[in-house]
C-alpha atoms as a PDB file:
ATOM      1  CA  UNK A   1      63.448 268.550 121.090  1.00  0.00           C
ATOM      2  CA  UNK A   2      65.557 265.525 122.157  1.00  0.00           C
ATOM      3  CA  UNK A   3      65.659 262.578 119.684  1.00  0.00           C
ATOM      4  CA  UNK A   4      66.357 259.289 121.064  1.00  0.00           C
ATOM      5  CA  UNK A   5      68.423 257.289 118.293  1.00  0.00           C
ATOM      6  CA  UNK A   6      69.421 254.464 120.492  1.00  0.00           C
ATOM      7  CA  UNK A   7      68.369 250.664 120.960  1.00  0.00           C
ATOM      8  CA  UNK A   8      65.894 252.017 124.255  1.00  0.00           C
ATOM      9  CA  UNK A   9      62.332 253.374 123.253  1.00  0.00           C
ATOM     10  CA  UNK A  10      62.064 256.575 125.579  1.00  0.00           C
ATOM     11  CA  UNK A  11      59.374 254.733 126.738  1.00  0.00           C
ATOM     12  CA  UNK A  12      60.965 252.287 128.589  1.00  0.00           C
ATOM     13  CA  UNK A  13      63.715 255.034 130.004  1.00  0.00           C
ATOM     14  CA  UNK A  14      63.296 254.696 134.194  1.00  0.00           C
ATOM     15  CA  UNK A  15      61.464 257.680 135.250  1.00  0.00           C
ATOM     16  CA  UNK A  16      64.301 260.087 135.998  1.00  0.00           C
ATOM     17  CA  UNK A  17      65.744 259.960 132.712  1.00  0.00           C
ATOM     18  CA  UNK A  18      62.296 261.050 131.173  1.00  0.00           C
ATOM     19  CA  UNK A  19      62.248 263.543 133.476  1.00  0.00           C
ATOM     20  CA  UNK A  20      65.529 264.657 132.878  1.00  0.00           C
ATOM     21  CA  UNK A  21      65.321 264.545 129.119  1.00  0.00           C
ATOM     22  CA  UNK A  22      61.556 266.756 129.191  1.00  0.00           C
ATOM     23  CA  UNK A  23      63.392 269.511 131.582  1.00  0.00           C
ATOM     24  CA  UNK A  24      66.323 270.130 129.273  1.00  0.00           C
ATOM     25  CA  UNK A  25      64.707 269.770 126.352  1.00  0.00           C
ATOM     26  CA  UNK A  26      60.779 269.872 126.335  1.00  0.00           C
ATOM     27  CA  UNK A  27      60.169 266.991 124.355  1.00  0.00           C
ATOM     28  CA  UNK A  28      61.434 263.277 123.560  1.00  0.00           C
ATOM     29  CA  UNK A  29      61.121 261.604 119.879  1.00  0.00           C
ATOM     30  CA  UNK A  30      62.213 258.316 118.782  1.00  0.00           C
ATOM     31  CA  UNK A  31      63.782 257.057 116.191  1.00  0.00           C
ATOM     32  CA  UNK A  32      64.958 253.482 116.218  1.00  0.00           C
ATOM     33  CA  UNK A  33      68.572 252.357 116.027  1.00  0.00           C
ATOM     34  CA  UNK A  34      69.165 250.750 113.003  1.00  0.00           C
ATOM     35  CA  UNK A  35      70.612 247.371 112.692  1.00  0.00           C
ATOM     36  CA  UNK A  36      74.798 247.658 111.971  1.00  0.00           C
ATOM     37  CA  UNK A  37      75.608 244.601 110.644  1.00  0.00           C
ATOM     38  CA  UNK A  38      79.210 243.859 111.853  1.00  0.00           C
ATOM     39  CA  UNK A  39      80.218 242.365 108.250  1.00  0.00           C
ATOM     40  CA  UNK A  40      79.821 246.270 106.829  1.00  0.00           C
ATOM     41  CA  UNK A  41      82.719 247.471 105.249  1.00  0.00           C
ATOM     42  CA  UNK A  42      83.600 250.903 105.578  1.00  0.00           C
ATOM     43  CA  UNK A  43      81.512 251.866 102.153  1.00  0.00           C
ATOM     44  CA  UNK A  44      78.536 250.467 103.355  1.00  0.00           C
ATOM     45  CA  UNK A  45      78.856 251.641 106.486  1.00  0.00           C
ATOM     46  CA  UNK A  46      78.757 255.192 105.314  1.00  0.00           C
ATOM     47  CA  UNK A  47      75.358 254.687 103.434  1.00  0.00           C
ATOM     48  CA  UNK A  48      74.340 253.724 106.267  1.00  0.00           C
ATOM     49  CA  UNK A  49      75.361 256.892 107.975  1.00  0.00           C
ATOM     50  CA  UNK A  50      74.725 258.723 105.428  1.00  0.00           C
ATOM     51  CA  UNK A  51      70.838 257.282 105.396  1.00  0.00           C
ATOM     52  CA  UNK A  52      70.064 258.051 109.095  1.00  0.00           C
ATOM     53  CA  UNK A  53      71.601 260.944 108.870  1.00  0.00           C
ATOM     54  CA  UNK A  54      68.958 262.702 106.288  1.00  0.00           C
ATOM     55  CA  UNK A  55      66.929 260.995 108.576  1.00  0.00           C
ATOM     56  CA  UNK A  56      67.585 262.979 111.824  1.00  0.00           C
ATOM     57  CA  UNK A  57      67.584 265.787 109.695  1.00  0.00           C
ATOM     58  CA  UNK A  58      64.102 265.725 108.637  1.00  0.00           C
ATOM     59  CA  UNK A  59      63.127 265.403 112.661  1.00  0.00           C
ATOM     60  CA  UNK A  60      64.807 268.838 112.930  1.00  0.00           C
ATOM     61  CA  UNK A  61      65.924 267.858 116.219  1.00  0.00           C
ATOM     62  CA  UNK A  62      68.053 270.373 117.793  1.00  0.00           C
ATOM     63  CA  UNK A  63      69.939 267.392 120.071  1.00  0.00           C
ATOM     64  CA  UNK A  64      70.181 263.902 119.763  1.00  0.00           C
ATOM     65  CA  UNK A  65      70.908 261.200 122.650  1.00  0.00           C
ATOM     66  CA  UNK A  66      72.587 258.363 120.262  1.00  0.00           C
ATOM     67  CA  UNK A  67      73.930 255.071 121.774  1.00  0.00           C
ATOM     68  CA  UNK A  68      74.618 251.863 119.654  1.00  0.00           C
ATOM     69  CA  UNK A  69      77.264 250.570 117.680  1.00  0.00           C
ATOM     70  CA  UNK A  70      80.615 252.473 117.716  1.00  0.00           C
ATOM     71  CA  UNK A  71      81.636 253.149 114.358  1.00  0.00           C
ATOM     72  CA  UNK A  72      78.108 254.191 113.534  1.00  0.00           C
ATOM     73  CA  UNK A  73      77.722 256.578 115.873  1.00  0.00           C
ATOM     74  CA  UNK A  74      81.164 258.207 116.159  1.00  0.00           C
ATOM     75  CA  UNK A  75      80.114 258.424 111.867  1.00  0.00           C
ATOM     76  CA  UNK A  76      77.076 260.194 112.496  1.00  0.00           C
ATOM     77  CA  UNK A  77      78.154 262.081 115.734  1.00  0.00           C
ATOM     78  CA  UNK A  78      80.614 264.018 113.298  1.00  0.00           C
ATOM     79  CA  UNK A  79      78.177 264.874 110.457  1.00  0.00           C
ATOM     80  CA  UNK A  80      75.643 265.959 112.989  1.00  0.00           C
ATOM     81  CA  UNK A  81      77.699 268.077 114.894  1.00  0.00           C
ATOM     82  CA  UNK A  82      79.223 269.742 111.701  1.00  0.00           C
ATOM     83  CA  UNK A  83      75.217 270.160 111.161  1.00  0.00           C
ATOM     84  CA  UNK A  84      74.969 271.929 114.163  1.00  0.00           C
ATOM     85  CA  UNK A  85      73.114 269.495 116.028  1.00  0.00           C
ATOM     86  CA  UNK A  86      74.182 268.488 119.168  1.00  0.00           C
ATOM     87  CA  UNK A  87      74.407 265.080 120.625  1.00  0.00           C
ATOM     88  CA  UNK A  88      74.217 263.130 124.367  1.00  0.00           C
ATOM     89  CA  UNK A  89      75.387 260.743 125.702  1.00  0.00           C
ATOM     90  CA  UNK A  90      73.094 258.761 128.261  1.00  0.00           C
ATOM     91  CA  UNK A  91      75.524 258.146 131.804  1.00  0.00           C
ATOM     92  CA  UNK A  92      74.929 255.501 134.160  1.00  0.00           C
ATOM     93  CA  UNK A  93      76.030 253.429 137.225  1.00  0.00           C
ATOM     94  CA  UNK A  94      76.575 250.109 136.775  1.00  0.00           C
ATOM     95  CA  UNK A  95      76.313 247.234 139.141  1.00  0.00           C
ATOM     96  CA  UNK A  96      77.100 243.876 138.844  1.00  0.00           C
ATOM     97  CA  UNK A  97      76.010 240.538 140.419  1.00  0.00           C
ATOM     98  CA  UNK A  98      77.866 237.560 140.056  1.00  0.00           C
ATOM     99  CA  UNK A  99      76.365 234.442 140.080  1.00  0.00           C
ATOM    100  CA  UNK A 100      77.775 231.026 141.429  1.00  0.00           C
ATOM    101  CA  UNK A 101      77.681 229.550 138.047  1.00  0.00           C
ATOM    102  CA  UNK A 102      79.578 232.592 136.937  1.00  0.00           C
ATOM    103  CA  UNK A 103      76.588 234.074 135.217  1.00  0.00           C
ATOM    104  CA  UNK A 104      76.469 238.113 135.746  1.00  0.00           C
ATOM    105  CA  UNK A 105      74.070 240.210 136.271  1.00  0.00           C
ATOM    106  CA  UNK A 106      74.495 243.967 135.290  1.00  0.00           C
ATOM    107  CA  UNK A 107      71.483 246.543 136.222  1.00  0.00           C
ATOM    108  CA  UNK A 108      72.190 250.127 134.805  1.00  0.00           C
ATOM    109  CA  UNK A 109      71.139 253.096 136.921  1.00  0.00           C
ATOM    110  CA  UNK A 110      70.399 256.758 134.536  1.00  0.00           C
ATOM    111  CA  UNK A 111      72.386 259.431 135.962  1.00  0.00           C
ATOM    112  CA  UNK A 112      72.438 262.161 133.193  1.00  0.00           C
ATOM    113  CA  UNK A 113      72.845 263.075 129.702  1.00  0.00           C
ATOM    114  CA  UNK A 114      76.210 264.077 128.713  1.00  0.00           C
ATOM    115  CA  UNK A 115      77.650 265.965 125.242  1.00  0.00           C
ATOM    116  CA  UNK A 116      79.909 264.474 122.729  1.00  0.00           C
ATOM    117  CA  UNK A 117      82.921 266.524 122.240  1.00  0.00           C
ATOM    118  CA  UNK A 118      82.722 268.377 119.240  1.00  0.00           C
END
């Protein structure tokens, strides 16, 4: 089973990521990202990890695609991978519009799951 921990219900991934995601791994859960507020200080921070972390763990996920705030998820990438657990990375292409009023416009485009380095 994949588990999405990431800001982007598997329900609204485009279809090729869902159809990615069920080939590798059979079957896509969500659990939603948890707000990081950026006024955390390291301590706090690592409750934080430390709560999300039991909960992955009761999932029993055997990956996990996390995306979201950096120092959260490098955190809980390293616990989970000394867990044996493996997580993704979500790829994509990225184009940009720019606007005369100098507004842009990104879209993102899936192109595959990827592995953190242990």
């Amino acid at each position: 089973m994949l588990l999405n921990l990431s800001n982007h219900p598997s329900s609204s991934w485009p279809e090729n990521q869902m159809q990615w995601a069920l080939q590798a791994y059979e079957k896509v859960e969500d659990l939603p990202f948890p707000h990081v507020d950026p006024n955390l200080n390291e301590v706090a921070l690592d409750k934080l990890v430390d709560e999300y972390f039991y909960k992955v763990r009761e999932k029993r996920p055997k990956h996990v695609h996390i995306m979201g705030e950096l120092t959260f998820c490098v955190a809980l990438i390293r616990k989970l991978q000394k867990a044996g657990i493996s997580c993704l990375a979500s790829t994509t292409h990225r184009t940009t519009q720019e606007l005369p009023d100098g507004t842009k416009i990104s879209k993102f485009e899936f192109v595959r799951f990827r592995h953190y380095w242990p």
